[in-house]
Structures are given as structure tokens and as C-alpha cells.
PDB file of N, CA and C in Angstrom:
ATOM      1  N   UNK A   1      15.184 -21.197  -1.040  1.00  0.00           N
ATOM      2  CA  UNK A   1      16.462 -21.062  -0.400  1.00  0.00           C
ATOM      3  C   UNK A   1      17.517 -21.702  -1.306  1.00  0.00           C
ATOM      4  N   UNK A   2      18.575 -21.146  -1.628  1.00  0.00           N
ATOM      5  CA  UNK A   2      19.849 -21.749  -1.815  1.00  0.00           C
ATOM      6  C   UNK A   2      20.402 -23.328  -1.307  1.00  0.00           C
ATOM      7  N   UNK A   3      20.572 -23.752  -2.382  1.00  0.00           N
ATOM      8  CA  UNK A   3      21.174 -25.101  -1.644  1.00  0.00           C
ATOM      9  C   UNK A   3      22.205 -24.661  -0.969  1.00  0.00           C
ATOM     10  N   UNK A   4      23.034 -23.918  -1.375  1.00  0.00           N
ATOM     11  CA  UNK A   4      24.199 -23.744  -0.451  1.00  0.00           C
ATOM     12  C   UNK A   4      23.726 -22.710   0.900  1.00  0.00           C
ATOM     13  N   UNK A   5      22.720 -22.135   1.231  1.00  0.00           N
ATOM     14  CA  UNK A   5      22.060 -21.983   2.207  1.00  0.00           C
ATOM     15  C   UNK A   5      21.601 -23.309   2.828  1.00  0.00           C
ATOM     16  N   UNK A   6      20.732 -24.333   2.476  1.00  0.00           N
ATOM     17  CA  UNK A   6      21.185 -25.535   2.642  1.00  0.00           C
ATOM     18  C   UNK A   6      22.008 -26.246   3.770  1.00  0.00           C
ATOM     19  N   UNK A   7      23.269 -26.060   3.151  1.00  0.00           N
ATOM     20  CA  UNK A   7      24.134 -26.738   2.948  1.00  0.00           C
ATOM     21  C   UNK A   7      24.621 -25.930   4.424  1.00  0.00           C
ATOM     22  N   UNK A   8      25.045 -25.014   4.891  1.00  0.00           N
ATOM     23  CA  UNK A   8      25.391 -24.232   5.861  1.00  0.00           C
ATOM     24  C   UNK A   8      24.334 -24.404   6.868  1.00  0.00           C
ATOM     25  N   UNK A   9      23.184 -24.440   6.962  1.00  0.00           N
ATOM     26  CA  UNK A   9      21.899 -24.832   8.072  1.00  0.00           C
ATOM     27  C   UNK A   9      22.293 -25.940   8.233  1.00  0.00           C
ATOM     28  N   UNK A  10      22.741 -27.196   7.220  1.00  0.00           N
ATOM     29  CA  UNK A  10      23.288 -28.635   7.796  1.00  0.00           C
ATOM     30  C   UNK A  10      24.283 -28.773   8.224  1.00  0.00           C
ATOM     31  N   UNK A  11      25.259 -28.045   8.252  1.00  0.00           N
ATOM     32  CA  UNK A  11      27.149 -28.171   8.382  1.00  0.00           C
ATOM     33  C   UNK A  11      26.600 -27.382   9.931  1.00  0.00           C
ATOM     34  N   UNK A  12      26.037 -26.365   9.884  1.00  0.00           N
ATOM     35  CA  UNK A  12      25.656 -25.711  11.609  1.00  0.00           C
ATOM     36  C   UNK A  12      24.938 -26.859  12.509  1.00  0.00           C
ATOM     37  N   UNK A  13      24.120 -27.505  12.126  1.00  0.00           N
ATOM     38  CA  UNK A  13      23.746 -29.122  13.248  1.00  0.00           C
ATOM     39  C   UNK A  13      24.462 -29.696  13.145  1.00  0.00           C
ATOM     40  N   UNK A  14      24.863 -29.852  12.111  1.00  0.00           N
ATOM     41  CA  UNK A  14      25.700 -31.436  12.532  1.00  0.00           C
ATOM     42  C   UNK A  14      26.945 -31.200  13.216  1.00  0.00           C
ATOM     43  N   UNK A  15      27.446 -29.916  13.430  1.00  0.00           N
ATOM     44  CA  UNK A  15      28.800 -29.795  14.021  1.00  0.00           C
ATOM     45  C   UNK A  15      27.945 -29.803  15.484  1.00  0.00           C
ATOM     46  N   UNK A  16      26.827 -29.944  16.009  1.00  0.00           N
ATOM     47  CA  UNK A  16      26.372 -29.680  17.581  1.00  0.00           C
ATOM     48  C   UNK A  16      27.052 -30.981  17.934  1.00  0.00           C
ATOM     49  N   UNK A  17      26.891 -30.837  19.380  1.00  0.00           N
ATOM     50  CA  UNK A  17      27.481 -32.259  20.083  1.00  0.00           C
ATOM     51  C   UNK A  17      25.863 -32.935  20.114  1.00  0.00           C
ATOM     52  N   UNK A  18      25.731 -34.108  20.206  1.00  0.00           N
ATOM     53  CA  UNK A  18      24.579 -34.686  20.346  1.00  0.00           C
ATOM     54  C   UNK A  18      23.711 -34.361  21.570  1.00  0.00           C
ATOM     55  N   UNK A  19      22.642 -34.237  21.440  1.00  0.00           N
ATOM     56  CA  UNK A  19      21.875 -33.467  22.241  1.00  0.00           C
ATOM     57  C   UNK A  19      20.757 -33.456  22.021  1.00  0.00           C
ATOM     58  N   UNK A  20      19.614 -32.656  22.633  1.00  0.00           N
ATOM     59  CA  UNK A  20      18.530 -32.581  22.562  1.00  0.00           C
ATOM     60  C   UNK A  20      18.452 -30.799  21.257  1.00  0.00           C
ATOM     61  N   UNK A  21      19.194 -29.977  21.796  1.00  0.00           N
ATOM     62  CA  UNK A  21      18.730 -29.290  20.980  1.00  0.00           C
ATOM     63  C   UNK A  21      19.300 -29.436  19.836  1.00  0.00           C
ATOM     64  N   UNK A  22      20.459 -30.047  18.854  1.00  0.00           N
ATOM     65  CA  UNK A  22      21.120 -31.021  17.701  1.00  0.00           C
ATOM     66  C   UNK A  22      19.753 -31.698  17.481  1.00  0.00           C
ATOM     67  N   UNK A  23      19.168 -32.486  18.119  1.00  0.00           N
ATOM     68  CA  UNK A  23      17.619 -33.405  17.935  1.00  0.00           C
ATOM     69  C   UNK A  23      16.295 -32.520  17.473  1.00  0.00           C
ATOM     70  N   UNK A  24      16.286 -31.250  17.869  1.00  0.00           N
ATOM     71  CA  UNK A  24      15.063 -30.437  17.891  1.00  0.00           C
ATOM     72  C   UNK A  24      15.720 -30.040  16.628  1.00  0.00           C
ATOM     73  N   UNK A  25      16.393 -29.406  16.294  1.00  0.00           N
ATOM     74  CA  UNK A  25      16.979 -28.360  14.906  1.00  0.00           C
ATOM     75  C   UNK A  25      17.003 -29.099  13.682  1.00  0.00           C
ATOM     76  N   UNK A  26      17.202 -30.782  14.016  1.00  0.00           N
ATOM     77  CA  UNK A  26      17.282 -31.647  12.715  1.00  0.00           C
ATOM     78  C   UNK A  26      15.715 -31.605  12.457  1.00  0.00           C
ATOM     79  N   UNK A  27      15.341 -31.908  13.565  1.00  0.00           N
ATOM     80  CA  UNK A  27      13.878 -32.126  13.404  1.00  0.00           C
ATOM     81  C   UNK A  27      13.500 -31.070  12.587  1.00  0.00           C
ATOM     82  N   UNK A  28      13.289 -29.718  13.149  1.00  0.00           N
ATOM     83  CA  UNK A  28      13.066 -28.088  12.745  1.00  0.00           C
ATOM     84  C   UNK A  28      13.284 -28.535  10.941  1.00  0.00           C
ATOM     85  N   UNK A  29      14.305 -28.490  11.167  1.00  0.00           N
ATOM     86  CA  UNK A  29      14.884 -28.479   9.524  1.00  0.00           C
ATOM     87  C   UNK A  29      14.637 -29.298   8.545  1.00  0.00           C
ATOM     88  N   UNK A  30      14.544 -30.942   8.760  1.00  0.00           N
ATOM     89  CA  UNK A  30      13.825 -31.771   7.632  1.00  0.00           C
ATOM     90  C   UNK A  30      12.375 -31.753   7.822  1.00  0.00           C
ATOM     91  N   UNK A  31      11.470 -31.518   9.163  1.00  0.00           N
ATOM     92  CA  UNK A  31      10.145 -31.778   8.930  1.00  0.00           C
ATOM     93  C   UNK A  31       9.480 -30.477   8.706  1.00  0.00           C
ATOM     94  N   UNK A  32       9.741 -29.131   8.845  1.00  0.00           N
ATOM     95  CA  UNK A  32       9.635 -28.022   9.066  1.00  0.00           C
ATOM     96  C   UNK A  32      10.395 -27.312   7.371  1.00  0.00           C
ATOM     97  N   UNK A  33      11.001 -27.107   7.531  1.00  0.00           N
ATOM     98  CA  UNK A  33      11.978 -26.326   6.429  1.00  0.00           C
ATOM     99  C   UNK A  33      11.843 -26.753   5.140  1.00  0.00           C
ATOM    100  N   UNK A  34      12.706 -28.100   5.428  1.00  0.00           N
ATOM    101  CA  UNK A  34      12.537 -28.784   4.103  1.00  0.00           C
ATOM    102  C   UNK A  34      11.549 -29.139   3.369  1.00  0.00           C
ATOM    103  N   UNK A  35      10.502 -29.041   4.102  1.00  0.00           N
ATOM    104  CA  UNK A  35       9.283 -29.372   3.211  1.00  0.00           C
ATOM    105  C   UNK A  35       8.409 -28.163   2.539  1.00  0.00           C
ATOM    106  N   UNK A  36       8.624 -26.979   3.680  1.00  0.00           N
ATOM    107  CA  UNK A  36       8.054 -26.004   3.297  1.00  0.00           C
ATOM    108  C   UNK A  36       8.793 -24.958   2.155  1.00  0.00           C
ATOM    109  N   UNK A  37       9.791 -25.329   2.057  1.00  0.00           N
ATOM    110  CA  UNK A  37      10.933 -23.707   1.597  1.00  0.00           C
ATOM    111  C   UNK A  37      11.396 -24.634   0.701  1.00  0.00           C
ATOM    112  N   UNK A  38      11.522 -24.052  -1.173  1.00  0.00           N
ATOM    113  CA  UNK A  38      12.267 -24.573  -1.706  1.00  0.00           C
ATOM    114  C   UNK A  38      13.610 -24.400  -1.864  1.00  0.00           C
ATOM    115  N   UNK A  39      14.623 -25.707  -2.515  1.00  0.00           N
ATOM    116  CA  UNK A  39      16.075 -25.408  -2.419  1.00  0.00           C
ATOM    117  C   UNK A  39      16.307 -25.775  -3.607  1.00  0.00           C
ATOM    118  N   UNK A  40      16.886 -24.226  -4.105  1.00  0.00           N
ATOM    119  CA  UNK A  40      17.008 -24.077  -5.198  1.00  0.00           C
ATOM    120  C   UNK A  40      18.632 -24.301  -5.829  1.00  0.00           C
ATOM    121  N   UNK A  41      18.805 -24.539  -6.989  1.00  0.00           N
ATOM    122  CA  UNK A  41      20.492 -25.463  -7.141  1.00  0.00           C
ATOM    123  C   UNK A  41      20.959 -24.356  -7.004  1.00  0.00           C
ATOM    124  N   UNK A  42      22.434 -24.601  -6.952  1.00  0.00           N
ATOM    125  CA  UNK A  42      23.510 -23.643  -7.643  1.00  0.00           C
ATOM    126  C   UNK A  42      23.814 -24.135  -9.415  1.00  0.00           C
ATOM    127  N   UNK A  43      22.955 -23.220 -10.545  1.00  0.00           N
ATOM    128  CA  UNK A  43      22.987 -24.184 -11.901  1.00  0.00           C
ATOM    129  C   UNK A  43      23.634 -23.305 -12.987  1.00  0.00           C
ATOM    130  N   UNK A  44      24.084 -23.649 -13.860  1.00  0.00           N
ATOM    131  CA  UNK A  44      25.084 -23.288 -14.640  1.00  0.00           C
ATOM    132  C   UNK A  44      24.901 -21.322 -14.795  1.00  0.00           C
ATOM    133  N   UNK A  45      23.397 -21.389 -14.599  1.00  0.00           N
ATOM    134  CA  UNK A  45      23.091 -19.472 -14.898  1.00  0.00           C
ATOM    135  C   UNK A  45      24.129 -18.963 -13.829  1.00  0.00           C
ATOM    136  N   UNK A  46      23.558 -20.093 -12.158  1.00  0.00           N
ATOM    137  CA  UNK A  46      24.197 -18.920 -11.410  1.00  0.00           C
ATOM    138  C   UNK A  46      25.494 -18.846 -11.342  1.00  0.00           C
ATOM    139  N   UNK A  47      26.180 -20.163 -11.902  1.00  0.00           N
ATOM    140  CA  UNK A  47      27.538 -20.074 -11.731  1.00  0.00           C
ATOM    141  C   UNK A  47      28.295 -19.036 -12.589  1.00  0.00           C
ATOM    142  N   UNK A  48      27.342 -18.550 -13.850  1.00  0.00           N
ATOM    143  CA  UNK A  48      28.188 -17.819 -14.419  1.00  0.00           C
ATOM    144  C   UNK A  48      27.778 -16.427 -13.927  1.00  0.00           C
ATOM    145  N   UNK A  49      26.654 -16.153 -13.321  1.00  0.00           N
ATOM    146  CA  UNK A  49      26.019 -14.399 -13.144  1.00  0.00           C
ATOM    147  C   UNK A  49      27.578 -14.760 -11.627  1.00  0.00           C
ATOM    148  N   UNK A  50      27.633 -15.610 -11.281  1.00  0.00           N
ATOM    149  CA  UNK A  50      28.859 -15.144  -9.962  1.00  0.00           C
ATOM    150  C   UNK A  50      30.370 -14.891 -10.871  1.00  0.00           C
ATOM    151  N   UNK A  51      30.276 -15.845 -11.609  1.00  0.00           N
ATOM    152  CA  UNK A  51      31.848 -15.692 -12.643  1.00  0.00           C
ATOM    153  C   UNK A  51      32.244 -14.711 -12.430  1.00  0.00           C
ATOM    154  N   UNK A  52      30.957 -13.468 -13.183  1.00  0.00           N
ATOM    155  CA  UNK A  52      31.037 -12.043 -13.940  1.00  0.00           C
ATOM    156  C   UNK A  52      31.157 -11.488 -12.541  1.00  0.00           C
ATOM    157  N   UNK A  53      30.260 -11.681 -11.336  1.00  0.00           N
ATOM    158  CA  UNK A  53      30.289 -10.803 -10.382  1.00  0.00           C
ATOM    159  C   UNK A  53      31.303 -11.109  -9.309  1.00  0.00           C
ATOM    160  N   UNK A  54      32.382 -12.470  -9.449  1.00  0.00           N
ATOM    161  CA  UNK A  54      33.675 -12.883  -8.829  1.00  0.00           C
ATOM    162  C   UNK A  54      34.734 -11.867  -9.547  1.00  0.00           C
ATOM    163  N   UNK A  55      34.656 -11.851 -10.852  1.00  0.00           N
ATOM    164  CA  UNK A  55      35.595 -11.440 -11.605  1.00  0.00           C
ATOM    165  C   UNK A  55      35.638  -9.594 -11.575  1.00  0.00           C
ATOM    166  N   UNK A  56      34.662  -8.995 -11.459  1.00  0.00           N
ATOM    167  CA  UNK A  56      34.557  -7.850 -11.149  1.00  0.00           C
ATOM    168  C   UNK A  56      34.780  -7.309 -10.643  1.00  0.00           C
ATOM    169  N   UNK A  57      34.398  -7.899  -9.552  1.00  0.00           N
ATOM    170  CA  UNK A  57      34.553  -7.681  -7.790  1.00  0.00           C
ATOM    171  C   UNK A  57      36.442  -8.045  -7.330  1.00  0.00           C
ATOM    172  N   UNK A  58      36.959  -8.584  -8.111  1.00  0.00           N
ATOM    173  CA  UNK A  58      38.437  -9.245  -7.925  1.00  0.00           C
ATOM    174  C   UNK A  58      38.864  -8.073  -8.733  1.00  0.00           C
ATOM    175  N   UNK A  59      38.545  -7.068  -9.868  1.00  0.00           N
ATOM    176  CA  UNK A  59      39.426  -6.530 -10.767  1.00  0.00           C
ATOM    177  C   UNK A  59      39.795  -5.148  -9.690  1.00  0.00           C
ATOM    178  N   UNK A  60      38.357  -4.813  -8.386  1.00  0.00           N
ATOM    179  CA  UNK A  60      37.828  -3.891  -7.586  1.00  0.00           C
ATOM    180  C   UNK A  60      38.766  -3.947  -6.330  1.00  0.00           C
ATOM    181  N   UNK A  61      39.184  -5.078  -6.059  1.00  0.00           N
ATOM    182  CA  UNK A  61      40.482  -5.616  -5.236  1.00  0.00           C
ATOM    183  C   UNK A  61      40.042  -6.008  -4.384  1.00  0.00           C
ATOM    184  N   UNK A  62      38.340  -6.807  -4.166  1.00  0.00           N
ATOM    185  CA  UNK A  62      37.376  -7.423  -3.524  1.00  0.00           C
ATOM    186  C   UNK A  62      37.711  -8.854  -4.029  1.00  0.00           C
ATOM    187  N   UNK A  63      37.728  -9.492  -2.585  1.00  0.00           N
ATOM    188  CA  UNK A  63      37.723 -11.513  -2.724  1.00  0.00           C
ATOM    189  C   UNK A  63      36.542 -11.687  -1.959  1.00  0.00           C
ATOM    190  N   UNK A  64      35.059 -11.956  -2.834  1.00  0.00           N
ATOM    191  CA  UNK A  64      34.147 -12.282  -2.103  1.00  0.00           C
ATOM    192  C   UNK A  64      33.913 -13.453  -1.753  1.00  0.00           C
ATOM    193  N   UNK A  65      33.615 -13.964  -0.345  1.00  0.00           N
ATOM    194  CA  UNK A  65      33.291 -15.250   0.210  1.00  0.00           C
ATOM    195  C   UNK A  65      32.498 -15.670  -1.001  1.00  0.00           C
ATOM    196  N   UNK A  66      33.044 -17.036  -1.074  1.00  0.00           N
ATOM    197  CA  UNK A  66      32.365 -18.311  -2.598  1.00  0.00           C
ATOM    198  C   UNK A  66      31.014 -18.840  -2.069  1.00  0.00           C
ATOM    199  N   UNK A  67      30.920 -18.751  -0.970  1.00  0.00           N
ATOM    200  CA  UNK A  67      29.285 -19.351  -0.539  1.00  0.00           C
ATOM    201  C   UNK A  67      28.513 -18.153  -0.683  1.00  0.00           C
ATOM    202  N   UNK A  68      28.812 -16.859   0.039  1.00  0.00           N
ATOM    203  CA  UNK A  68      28.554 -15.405  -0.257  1.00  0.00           C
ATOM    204  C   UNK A  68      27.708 -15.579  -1.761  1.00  0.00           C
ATOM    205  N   UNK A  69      28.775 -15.601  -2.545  1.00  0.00           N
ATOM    206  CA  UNK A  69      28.349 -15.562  -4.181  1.00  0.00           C
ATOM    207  C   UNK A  69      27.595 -16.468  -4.702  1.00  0.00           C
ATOM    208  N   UNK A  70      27.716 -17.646  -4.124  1.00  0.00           N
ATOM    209  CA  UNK A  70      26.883 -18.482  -4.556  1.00  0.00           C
ATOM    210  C   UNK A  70      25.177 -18.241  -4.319  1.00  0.00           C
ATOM    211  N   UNK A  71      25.138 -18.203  -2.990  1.00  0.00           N
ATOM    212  CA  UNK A  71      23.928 -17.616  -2.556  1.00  0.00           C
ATOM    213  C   UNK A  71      23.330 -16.386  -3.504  1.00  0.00           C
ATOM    214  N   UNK A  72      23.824 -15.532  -3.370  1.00  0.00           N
ATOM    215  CA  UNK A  72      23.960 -14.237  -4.203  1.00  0.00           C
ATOM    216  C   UNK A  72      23.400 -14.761  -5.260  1.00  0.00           C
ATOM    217  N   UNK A  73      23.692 -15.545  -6.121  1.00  0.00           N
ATOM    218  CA  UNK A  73      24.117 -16.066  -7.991  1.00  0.00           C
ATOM    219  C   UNK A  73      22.371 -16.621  -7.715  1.00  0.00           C
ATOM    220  N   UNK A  74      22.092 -17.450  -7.022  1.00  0.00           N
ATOM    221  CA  UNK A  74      21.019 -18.264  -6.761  1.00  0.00           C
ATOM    222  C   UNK A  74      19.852 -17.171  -6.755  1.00  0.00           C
ATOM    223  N   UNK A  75      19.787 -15.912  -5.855  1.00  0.00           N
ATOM    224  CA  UNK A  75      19.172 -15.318  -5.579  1.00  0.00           C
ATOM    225  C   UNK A  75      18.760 -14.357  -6.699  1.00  0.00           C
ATOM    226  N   UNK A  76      19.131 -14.168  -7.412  1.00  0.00           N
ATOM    227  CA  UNK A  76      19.648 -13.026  -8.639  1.00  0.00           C
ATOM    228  C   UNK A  76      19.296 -13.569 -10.018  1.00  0.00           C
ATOM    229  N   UNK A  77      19.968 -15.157  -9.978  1.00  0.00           N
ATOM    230  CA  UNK A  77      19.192 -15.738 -11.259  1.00  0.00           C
ATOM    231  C   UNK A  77      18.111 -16.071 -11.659  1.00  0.00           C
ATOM    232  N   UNK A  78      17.245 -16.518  -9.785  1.00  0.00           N
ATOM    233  CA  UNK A  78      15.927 -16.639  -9.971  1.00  0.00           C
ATOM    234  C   UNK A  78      15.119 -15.460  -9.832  1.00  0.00           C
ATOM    235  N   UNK A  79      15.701 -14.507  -9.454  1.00  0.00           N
ATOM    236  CA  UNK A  79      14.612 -12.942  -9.494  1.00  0.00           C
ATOM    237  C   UNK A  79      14.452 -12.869  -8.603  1.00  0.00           C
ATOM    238  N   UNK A  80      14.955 -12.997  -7.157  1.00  0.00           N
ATOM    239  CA  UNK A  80      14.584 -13.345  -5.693  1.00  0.00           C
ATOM    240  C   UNK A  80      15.135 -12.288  -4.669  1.00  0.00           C
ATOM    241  N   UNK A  81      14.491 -11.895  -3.839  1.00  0.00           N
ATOM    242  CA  UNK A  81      15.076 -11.199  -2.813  1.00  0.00           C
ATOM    243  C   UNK A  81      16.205 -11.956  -1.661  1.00  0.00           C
ATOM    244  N   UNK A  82      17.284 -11.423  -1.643  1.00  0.00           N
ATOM    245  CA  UNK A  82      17.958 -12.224  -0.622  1.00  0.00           C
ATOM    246  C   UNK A  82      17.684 -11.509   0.791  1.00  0.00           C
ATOM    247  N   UNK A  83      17.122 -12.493   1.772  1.00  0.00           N
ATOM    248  CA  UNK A  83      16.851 -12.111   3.207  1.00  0.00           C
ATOM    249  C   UNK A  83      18.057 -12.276   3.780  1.00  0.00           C
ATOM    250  N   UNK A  84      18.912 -11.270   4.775  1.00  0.00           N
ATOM    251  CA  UNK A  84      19.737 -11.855   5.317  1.00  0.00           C
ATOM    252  C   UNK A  84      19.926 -10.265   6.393  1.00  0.00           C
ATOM    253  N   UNK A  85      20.327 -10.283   7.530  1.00  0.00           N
ATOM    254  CA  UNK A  85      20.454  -9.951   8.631  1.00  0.00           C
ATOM    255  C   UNK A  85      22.288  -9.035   8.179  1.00  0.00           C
ATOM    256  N   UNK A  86      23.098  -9.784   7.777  1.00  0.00           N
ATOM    257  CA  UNK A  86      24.244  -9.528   7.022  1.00  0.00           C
ATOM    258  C   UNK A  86      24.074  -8.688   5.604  1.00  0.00           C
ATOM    259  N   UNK A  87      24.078  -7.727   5.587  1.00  0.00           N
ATOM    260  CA  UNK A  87      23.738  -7.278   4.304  1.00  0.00           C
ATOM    261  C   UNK A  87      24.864  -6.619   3.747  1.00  0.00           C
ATOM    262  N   UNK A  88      25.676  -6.335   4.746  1.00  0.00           N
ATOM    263  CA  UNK A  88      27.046  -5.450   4.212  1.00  0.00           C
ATOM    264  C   UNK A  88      28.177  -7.028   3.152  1.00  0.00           C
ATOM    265  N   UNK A  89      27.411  -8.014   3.932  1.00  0.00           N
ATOM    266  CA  UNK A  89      28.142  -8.691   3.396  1.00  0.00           C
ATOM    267  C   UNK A  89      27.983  -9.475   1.800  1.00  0.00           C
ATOM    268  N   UNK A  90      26.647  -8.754   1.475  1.00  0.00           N
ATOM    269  CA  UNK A  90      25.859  -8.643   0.290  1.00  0.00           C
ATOM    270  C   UNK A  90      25.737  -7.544  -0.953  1.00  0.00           C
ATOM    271  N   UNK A  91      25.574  -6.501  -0.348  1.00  0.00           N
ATOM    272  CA  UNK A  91      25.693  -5.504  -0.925  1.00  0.00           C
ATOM    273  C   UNK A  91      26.937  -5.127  -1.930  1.00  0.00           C
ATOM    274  N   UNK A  92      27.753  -5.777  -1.856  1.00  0.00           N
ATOM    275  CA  UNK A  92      28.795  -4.803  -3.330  1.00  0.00           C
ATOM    276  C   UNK A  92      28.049  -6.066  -4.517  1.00  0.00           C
ATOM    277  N   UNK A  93      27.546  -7.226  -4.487  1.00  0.00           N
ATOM    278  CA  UNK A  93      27.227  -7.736  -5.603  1.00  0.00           C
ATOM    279  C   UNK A  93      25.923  -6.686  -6.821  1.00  0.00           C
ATOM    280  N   UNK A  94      25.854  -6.881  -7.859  1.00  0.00           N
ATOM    281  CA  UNK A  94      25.620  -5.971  -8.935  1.00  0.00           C
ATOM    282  C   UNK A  94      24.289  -6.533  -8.951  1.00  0.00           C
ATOM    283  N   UNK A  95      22.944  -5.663  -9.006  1.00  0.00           N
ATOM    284  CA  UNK A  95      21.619  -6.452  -9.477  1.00  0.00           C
ATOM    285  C   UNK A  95      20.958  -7.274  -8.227  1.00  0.00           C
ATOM    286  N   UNK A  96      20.958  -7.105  -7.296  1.00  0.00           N
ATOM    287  CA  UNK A  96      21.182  -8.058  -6.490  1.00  0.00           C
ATOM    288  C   UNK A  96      20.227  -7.304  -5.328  1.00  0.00           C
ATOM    289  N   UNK A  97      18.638  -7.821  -5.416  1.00  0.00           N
ATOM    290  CA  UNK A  97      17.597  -7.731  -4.231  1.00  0.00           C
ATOM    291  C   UNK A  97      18.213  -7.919  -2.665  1.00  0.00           C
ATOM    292  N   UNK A  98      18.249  -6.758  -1.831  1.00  0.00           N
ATOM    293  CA  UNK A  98      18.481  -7.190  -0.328  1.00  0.00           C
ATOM    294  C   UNK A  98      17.494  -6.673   0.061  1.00  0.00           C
ATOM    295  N   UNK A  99      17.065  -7.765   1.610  1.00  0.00           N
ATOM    296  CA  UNK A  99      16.152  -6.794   2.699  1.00  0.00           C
ATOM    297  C   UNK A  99      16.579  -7.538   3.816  1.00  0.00           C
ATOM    298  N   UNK A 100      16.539  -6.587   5.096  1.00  0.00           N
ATOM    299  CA  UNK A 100      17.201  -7.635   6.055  1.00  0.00           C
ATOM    300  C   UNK A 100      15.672  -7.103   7.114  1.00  0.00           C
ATOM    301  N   UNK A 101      15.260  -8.440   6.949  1.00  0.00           N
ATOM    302  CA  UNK A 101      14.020  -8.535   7.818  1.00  0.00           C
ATOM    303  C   UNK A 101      14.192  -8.003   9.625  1.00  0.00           C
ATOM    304  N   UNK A 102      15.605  -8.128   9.894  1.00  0.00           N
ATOM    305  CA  UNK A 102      15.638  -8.257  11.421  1.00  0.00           C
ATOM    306  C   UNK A 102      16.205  -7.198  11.669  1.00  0.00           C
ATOM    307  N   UNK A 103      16.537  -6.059  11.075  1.00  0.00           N
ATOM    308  CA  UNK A 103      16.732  -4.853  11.724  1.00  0.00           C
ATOM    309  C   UNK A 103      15.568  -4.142  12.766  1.00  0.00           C
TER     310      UNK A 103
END
């Protein structure tokens, strides 16, 4: 997984109000997730395979969401399929594995 996938699974708990299910999802996520699923950086490859595919996509008169791309960049540099349910919101990037498991 994307750190900045990551990073969005943590910014989604921690905005819960305190609670039991905020308590179950942290849980879910550091004893469950984190141990099993790796998190992979955002590292200089992917920042530049997004550069080329920010800059492209901007000449196209497309402003793609920066977490969007990031994810994307992550997914693409390591040779990886991106899973995501959202795919329209994936699809104009160039090279770029989709499958959306939950159709």
C-alpha cells in the first residue's frame, strides 16, 4: 500500500469522535494492516513518473488530485496493480494497472 494510502486510512480514524468503533479501526489498522500489507514510500521514482503524469495531464486541461497521483506514482513505479472501487478517478493516468475488486 501507498504511504499516502496510509496516510488517508489514518487522517479517516483519527477524525472519528472517540468511541468504540475509532477503538476497533485503530486496532484493525496497526495490529491487522500494518503488519500484514506493506507501505510503500512516495520516493524520488514516483515523484517524478507523477511530475511527467501531473504535467501531461495539466497540458490536457486535467488538475489531478496530488494524493490521486501520488498513489498512482507508487503503484506504477513498483509494477503494482492499483485496487480501488474509484477507478474513473484513476484511469486518465498513463501505464497505470487498475482493477476494482468491488464491482
Amino acid at each position: 500500500m501507498a504511504a499516502t494510502t496510509w496516510h488517508e486510512l489514518m487522517y479517516g480514524v483519527i477524525r472519528l469522535p472517540d468511541s468504540q468503533r475509532r477503538a476497533a479501526l485503530e486496532q484493525y489498522l496497526f495490529e491487522v494492516v500494518q503488519r500484514q500489507v506493506p507501505i510503500l514510500p512516495y520516493d524520488a521514482e514516483a515523484a517524478a513518473w507523477f511530475a511527467f503524469e501531473r504535467a501531461r495531464l495539466s497540458e490536457a486541461g486535467l488538475a489531478p488530485p496530488y494524493a490521486d497521483g501520488q498513489i498512482a506514482a507508487v503503484a506504477a513505479t513498483n509494477d503494482l496493480i492499483l485496487v480501488t472501487r474509484n477507478v474513473a478517478d484513476f484511469e486518465r493516468y498513463s501505464s497505470l494497472k487498475i482493477e476494482n475488486w468491488f464491482a
